[in-house]
PDB file of N, CA and C in Angstrom:
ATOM      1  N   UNK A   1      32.815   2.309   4.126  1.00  0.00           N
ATOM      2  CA  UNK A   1      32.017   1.557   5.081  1.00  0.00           C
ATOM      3  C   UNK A   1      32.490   0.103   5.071  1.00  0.00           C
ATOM      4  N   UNK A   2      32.697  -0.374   5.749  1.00  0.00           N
ATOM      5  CA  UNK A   2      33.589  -1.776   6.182  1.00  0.00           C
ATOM      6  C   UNK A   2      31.896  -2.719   6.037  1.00  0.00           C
ATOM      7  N   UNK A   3      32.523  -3.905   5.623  1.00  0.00           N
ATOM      8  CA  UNK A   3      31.280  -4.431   5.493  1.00  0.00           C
ATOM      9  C   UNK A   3      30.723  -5.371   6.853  1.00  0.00           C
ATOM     10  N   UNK A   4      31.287  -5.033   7.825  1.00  0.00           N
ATOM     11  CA  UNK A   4      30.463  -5.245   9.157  1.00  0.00           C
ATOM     12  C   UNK A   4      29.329  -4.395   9.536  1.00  0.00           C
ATOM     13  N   UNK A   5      29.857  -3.202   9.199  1.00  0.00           N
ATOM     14  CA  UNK A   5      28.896  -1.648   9.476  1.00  0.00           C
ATOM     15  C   UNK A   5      28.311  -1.746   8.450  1.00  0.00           C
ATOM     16  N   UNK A   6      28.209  -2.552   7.397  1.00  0.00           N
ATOM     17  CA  UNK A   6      26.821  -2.696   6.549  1.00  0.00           C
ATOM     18  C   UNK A   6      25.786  -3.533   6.491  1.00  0.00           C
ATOM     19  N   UNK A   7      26.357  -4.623   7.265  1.00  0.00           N
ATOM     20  CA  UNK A   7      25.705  -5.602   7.815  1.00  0.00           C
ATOM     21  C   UNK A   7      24.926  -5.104   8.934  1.00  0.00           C
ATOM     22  N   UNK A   8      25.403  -4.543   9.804  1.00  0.00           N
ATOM     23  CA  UNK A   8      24.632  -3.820  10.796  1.00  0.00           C
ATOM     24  C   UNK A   8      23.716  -2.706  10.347  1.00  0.00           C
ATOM     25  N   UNK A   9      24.195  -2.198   9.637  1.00  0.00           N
ATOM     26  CA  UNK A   9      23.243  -1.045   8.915  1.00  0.00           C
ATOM     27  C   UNK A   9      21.492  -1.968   8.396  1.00  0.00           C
ATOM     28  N   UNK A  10      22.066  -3.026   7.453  1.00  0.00           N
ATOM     29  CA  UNK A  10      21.039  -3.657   6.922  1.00  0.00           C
ATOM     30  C   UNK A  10      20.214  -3.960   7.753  1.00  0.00           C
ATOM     31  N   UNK A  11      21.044  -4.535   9.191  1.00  0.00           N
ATOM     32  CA  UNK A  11      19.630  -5.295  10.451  1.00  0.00           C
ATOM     33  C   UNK A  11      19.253  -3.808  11.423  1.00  0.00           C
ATOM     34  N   UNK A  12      19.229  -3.115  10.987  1.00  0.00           N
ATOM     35  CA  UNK A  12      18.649  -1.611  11.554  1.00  0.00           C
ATOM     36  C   UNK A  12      19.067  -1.070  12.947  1.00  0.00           C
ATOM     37  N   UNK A  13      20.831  -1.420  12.519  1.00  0.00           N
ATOM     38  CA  UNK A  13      21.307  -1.022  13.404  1.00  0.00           C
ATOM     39  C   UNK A  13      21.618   0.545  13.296  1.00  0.00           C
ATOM     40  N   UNK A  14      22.069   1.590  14.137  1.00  0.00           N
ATOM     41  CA  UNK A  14      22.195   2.681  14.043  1.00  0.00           C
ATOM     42  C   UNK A  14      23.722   2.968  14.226  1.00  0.00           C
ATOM     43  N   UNK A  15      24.241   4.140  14.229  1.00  0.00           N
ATOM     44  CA  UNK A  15      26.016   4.238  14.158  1.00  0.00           C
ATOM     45  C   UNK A  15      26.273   5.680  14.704  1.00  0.00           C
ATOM     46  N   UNK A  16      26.779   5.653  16.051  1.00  0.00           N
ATOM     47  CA  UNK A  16      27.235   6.875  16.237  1.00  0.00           C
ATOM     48  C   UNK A  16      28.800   6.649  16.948  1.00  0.00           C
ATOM     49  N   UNK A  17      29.137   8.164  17.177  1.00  0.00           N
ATOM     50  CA  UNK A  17      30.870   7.655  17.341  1.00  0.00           C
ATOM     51  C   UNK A  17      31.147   8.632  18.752  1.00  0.00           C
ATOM     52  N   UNK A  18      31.270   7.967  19.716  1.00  0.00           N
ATOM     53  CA  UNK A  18      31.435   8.281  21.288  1.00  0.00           C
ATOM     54  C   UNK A  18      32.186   9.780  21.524  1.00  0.00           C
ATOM     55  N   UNK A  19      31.879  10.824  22.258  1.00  0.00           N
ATOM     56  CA  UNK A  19      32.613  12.305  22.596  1.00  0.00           C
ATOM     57  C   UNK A  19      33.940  11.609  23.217  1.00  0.00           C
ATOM     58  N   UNK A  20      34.088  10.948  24.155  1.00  0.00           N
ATOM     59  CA  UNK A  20      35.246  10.710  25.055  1.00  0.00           C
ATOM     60  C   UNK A  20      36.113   9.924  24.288  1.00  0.00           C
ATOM     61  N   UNK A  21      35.812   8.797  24.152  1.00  0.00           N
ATOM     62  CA  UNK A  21      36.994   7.517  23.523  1.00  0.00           C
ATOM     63  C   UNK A  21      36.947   7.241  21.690  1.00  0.00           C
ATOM     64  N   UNK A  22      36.047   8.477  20.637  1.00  0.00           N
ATOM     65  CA  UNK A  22      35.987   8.415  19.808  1.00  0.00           C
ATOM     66  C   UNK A  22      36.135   7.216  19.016  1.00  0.00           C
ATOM     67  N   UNK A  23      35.709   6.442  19.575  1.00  0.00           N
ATOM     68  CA  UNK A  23      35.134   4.886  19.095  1.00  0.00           C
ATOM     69  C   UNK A  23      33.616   4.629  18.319  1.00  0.00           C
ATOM     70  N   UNK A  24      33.382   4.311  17.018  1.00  0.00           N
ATOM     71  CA  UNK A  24      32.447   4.221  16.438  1.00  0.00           C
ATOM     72  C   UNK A  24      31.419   2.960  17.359  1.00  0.00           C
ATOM     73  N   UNK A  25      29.905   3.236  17.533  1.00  0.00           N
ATOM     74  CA  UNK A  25      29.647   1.805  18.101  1.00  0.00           C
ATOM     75  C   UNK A  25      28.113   1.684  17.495  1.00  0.00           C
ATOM     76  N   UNK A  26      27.570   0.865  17.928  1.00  0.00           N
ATOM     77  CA  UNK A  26      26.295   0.575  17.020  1.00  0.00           C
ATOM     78  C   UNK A  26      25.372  -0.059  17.708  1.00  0.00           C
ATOM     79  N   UNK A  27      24.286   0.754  17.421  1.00  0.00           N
ATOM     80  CA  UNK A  27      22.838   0.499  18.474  1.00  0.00           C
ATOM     81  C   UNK A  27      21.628   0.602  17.683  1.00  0.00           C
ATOM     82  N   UNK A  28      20.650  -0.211  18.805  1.00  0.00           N
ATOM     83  CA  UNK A  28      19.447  -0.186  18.481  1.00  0.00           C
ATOM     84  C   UNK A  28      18.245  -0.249  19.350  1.00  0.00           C
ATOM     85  N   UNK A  29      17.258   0.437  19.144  1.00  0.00           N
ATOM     86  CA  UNK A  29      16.788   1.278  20.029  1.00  0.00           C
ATOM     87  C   UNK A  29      15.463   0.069  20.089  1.00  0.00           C
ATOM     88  N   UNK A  30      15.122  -0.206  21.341  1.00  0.00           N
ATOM     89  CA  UNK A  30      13.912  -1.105  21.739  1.00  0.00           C
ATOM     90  C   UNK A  30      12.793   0.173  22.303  1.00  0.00           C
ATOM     91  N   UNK A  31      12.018   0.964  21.928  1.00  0.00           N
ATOM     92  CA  UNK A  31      11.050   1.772  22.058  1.00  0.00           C
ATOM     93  C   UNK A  31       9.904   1.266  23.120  1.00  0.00           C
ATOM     94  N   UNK A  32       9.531   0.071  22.874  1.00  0.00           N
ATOM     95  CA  UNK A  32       8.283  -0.534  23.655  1.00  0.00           C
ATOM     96  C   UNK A  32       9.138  -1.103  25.264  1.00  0.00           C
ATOM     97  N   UNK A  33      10.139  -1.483  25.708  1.00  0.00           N
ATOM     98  CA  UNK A  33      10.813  -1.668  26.466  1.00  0.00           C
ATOM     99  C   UNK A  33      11.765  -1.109  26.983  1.00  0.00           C
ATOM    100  N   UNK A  34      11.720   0.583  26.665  1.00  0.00           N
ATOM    101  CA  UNK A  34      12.320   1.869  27.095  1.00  0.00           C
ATOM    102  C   UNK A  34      14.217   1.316  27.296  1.00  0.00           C
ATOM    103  N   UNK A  35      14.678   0.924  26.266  1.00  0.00           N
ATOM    104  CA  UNK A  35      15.911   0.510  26.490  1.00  0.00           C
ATOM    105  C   UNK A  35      16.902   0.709  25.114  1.00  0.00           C
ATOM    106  N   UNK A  36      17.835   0.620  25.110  1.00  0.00           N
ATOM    107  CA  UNK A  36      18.676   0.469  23.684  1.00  0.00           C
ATOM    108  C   UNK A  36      19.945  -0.543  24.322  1.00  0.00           C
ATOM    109  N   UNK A  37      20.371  -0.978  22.677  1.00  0.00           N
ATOM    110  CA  UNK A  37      21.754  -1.985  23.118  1.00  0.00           C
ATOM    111  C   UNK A  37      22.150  -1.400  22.522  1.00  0.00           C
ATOM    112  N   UNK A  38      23.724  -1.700  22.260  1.00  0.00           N
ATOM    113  CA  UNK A  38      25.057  -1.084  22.032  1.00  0.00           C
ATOM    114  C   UNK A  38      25.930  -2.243  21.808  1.00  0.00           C
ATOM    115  N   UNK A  39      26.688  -2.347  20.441  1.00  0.00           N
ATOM    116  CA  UNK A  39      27.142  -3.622  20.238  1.00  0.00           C
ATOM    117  C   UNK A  39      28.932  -2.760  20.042  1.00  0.00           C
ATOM    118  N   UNK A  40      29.582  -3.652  20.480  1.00  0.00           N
ATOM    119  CA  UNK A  40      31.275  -3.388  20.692  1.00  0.00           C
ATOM    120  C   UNK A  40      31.720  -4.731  20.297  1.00  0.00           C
ATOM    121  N   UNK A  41      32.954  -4.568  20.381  1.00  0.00           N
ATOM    122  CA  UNK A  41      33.931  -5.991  20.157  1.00  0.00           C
ATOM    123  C   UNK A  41      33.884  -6.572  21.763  1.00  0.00           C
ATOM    124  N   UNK A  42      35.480  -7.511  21.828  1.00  0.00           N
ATOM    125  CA  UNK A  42      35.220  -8.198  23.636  1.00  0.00           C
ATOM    126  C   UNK A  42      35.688  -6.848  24.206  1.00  0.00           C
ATOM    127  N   UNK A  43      36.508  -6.024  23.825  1.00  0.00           N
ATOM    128  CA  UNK A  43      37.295  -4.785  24.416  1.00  0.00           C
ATOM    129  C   UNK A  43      36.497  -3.646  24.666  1.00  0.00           C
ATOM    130  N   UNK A  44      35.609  -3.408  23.853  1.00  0.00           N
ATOM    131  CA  UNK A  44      34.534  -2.075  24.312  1.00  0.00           C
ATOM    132  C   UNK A  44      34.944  -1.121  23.056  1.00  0.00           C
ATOM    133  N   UNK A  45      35.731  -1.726  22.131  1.00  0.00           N
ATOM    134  CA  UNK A  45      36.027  -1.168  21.243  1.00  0.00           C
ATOM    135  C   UNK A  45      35.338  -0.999  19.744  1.00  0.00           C
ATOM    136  N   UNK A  46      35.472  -0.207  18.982  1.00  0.00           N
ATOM    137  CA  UNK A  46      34.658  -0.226  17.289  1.00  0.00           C
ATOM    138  C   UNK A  46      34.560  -1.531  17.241  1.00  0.00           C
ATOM    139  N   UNK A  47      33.710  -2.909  16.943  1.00  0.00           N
ATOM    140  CA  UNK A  47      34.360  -3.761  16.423  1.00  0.00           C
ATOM    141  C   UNK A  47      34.676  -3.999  14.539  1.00  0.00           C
ATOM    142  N   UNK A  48      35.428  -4.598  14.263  1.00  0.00           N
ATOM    143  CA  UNK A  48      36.130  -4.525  12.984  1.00  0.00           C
ATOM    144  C   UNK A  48      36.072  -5.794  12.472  1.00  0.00           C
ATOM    145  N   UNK A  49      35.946  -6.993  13.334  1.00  0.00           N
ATOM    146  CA  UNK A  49      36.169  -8.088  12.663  1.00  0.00           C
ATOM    147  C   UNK A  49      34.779  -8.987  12.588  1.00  0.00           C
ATOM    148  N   UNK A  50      34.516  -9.603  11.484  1.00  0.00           N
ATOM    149  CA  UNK A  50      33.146  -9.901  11.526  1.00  0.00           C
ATOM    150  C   UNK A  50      33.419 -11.268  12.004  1.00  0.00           C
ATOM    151  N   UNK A  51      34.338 -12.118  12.466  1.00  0.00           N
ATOM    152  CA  UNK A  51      34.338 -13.532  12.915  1.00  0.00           C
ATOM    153  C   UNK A  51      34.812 -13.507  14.204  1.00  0.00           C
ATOM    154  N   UNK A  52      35.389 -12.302  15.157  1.00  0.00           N
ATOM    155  CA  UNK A  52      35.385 -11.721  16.435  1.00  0.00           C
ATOM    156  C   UNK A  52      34.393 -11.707  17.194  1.00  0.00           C
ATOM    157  N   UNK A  53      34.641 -12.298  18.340  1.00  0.00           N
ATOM    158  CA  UNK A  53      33.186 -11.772  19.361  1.00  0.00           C
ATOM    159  C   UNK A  53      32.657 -10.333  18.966  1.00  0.00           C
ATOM    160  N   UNK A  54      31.460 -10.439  19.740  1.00  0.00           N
ATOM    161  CA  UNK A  54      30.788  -9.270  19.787  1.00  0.00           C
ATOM    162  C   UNK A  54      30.191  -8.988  21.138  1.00  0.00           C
ATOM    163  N   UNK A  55      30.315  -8.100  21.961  1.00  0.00           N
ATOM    164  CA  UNK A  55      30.047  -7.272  23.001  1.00  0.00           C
ATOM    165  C   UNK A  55      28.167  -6.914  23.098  1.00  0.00           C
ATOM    166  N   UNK A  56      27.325  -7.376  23.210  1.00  0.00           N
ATOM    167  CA  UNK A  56      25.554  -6.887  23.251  1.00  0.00           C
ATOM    168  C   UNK A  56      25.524  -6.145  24.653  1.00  0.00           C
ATOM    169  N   UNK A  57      25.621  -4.823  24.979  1.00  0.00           N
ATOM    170  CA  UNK A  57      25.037  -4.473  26.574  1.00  0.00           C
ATOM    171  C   UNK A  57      23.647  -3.799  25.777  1.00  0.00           C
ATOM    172  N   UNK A  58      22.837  -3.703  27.194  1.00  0.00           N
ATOM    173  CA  UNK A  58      21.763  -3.323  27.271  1.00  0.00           C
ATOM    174  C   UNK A  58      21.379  -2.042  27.905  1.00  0.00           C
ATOM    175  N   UNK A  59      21.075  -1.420  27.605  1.00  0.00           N
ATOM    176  CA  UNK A  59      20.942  -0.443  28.516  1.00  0.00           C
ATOM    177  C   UNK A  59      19.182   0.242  28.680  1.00  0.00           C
ATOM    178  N   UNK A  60      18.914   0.939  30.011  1.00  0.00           N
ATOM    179  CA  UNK A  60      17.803   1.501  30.239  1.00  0.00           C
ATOM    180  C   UNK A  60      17.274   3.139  29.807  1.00  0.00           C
ATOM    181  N   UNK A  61      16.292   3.680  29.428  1.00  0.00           N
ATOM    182  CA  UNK A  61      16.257   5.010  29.269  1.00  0.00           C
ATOM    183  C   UNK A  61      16.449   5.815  29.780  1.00  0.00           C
ATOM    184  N   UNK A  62      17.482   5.579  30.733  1.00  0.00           N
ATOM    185  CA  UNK A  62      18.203   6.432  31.841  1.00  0.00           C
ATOM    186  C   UNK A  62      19.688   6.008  31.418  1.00  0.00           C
ATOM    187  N   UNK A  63      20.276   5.443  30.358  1.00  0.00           N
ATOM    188  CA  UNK A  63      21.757   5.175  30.392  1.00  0.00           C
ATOM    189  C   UNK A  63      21.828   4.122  30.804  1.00  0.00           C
ATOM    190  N   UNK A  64      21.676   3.202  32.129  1.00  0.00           N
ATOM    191  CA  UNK A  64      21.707   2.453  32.875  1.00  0.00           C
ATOM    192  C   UNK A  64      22.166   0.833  32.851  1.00  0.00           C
ATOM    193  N   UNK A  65      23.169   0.545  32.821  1.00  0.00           N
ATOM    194  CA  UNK A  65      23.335  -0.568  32.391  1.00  0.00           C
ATOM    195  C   UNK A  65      22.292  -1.734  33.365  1.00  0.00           C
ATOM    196  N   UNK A  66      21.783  -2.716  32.356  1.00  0.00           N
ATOM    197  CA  UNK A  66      20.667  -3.310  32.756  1.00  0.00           C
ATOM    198  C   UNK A  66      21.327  -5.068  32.543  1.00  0.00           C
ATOM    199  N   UNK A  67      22.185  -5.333  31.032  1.00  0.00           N
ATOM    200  CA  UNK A  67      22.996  -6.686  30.976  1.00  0.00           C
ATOM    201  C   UNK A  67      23.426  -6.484  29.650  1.00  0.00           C
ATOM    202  N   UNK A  68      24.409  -7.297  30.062  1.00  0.00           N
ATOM    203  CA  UNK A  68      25.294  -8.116  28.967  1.00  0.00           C
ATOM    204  C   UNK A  68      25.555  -9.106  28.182  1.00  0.00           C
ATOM    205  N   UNK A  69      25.802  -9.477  27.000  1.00  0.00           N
ATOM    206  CA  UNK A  69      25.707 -11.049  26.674  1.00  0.00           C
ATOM    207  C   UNK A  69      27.226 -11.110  25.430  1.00  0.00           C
ATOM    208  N   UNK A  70      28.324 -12.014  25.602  1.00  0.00           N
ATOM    209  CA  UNK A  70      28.939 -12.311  24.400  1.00  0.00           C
ATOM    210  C   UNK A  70      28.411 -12.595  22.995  1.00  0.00           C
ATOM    211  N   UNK A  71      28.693 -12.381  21.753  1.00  0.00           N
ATOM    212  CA  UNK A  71      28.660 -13.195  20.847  1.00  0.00           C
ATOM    213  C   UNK A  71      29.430 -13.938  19.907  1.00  0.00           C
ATOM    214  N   UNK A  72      29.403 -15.085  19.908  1.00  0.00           N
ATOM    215  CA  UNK A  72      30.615 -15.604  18.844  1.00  0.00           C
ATOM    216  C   UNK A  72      30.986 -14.891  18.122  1.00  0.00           C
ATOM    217  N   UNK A  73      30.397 -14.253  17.059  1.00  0.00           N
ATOM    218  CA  UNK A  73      30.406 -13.131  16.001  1.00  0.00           C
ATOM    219  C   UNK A  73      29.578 -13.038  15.570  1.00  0.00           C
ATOM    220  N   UNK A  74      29.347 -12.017  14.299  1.00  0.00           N
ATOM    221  CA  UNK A  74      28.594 -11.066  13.053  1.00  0.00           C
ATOM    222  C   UNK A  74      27.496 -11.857  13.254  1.00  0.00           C
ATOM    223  N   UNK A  75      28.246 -13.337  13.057  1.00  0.00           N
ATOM    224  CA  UNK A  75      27.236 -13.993  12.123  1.00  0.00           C
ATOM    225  C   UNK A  75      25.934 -14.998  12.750  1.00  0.00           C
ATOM    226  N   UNK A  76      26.331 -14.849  14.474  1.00  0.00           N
ATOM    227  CA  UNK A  76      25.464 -15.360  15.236  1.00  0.00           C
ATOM    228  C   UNK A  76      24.481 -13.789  15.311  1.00  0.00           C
ATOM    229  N   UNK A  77      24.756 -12.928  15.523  1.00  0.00           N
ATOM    230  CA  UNK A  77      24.132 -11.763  15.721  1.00  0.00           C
ATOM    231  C   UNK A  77      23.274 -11.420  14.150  1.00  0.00           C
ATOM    232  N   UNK A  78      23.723 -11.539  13.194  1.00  0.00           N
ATOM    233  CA  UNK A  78      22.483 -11.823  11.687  1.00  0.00           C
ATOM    234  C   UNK A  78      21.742 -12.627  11.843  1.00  0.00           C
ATOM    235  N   UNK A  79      21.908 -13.741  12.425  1.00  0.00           N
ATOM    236  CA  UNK A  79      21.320 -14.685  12.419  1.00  0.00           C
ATOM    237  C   UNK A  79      20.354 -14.241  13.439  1.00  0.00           C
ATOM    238  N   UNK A  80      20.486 -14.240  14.722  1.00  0.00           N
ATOM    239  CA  UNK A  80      19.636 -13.897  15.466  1.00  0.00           C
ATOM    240  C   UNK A  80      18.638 -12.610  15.096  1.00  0.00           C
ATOM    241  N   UNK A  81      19.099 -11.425  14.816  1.00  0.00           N
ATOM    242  CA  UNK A  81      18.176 -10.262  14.415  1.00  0.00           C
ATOM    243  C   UNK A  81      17.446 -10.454  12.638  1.00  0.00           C
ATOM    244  N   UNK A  82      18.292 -11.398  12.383  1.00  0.00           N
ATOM    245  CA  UNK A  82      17.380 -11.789  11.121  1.00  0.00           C
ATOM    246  C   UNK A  82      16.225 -12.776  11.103  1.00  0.00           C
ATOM    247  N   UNK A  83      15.643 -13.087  12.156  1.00  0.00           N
ATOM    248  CA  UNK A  83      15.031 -13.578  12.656  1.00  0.00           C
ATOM    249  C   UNK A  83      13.518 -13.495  13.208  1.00  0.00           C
ATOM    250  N   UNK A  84      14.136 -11.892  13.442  1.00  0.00           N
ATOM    251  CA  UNK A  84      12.539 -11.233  14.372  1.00  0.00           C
ATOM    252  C   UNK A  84      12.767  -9.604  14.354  1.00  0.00           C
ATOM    253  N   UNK A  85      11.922  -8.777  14.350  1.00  0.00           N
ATOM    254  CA  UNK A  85      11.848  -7.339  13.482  1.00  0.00           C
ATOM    255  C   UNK A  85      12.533  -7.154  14.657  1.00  0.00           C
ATOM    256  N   UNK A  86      13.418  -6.289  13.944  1.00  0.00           N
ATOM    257  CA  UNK A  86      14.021  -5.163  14.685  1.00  0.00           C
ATOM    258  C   UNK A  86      13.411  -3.908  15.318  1.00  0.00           C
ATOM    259  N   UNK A  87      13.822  -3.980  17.129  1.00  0.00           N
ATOM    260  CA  UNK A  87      13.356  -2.693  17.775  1.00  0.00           C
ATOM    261  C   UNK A  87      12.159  -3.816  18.521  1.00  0.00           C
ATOM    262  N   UNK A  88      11.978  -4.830  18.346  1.00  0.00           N
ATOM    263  CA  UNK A  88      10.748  -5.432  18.955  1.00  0.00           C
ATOM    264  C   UNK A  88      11.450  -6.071  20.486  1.00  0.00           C
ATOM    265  N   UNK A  89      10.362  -6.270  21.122  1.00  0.00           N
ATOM    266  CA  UNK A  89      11.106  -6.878  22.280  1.00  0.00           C
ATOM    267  C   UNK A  89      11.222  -8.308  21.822  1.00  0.00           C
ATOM    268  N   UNK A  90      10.568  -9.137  21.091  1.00  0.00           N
ATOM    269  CA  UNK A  90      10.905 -10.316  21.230  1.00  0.00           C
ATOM    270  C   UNK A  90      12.404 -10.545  20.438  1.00  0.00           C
ATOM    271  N   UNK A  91      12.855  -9.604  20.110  1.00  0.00           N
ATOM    272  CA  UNK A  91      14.293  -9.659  19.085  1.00  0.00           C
ATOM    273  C   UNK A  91      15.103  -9.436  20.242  1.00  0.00           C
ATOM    274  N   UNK A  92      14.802  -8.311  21.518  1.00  0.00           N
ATOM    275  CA  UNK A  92      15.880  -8.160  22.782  1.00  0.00           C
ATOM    276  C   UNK A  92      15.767  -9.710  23.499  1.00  0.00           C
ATOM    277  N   UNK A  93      14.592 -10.160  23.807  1.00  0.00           N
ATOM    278  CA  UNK A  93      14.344 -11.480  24.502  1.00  0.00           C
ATOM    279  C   UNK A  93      15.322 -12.342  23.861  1.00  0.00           C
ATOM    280  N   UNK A  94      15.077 -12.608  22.667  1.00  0.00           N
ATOM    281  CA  UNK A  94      16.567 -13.393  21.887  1.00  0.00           C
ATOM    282  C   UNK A  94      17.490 -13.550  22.021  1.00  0.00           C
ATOM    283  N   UNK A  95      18.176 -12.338  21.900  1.00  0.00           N
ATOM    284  CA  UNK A  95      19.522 -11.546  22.004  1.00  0.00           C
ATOM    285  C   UNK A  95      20.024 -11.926  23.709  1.00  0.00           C
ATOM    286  N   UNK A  96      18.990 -11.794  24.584  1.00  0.00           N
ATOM    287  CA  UNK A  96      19.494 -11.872  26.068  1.00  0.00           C
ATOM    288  C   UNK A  96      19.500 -12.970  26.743  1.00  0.00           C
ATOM    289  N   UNK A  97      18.420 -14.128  25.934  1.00  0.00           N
ATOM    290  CA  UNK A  97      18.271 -15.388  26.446  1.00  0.00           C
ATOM    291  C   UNK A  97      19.350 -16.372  25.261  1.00  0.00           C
ATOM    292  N   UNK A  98      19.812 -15.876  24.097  1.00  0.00           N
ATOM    293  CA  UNK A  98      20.789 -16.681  23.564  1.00  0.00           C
ATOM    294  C   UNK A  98      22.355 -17.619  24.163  1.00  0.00           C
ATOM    295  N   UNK A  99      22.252 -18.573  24.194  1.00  0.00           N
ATOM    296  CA  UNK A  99      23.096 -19.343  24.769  1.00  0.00           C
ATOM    297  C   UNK A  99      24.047 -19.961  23.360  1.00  0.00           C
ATOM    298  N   UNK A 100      25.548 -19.483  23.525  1.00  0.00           N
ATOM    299  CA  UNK A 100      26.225 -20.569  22.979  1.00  0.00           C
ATOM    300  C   UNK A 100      25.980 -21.832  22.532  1.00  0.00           C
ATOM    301  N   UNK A 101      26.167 -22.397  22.122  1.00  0.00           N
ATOM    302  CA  UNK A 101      25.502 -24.547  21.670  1.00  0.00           C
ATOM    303  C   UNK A 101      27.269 -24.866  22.012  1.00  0.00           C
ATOM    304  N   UNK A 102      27.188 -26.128  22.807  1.00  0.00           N
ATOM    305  CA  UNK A 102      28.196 -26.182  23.259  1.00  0.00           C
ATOM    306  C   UNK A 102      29.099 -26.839  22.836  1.00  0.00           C
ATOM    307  N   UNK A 103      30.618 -27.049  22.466  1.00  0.00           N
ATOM    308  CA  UNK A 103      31.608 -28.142  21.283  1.00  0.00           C
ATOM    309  C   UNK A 103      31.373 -28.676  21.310  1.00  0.00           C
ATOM    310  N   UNK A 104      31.286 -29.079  20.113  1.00  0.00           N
ATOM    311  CA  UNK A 104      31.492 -30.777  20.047  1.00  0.00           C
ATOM    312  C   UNK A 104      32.337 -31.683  19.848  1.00  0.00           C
TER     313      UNK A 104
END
């Protein structure tokens, strides 16, 4: 287990690995807001690197893509879900209203 996928494991992320493009990816299921996200690298790929962007889509209980958001990396995404319980909506509200802070 790579220690990105344990990091994700810890913030209650889940891990399954795609029929078509056999790409590992990692989700978490928002229950009260009938939706789940799905976290990838910028490519749509496993991601592997914990200082690599990160990919957040959203999706509806129909599949449905609903939005998208970049993340710097790992460590903006711990930060953020370490923050507010996981599976809650105010942890998706986070995640979707998070903005970059801009160079300095």
């Amino acid at each position: 287990m790579s220690e990105l996928s344990m990091v994700l494991d810890k913030l209650g992320f889940w891990e399954a690995e795609t029929e078509d493009d056999h790409i590992t990816i990692y989700g978490m299921d928002f229950p009260e807001a009938h939706c789940y996200i799905l976290i990838t690298d910028d490519g749509g790929n496993t991601p592997e690197d914990n200082r690599a962007p990160l990919v957040v889509a959203c999706y509806d209980e129909n599949d449905c893509f609903q939005w998208g958001k970049e993340l710097k990396n790992l460590f903006i995404l711990d930060e953020i879900v370490g923050a507010h319980t996981a599976g809650s909506t105010i942890l998706l509200t986070a995640i979707q209203d998070y903005v970059t802070p801009p160079k300095k």
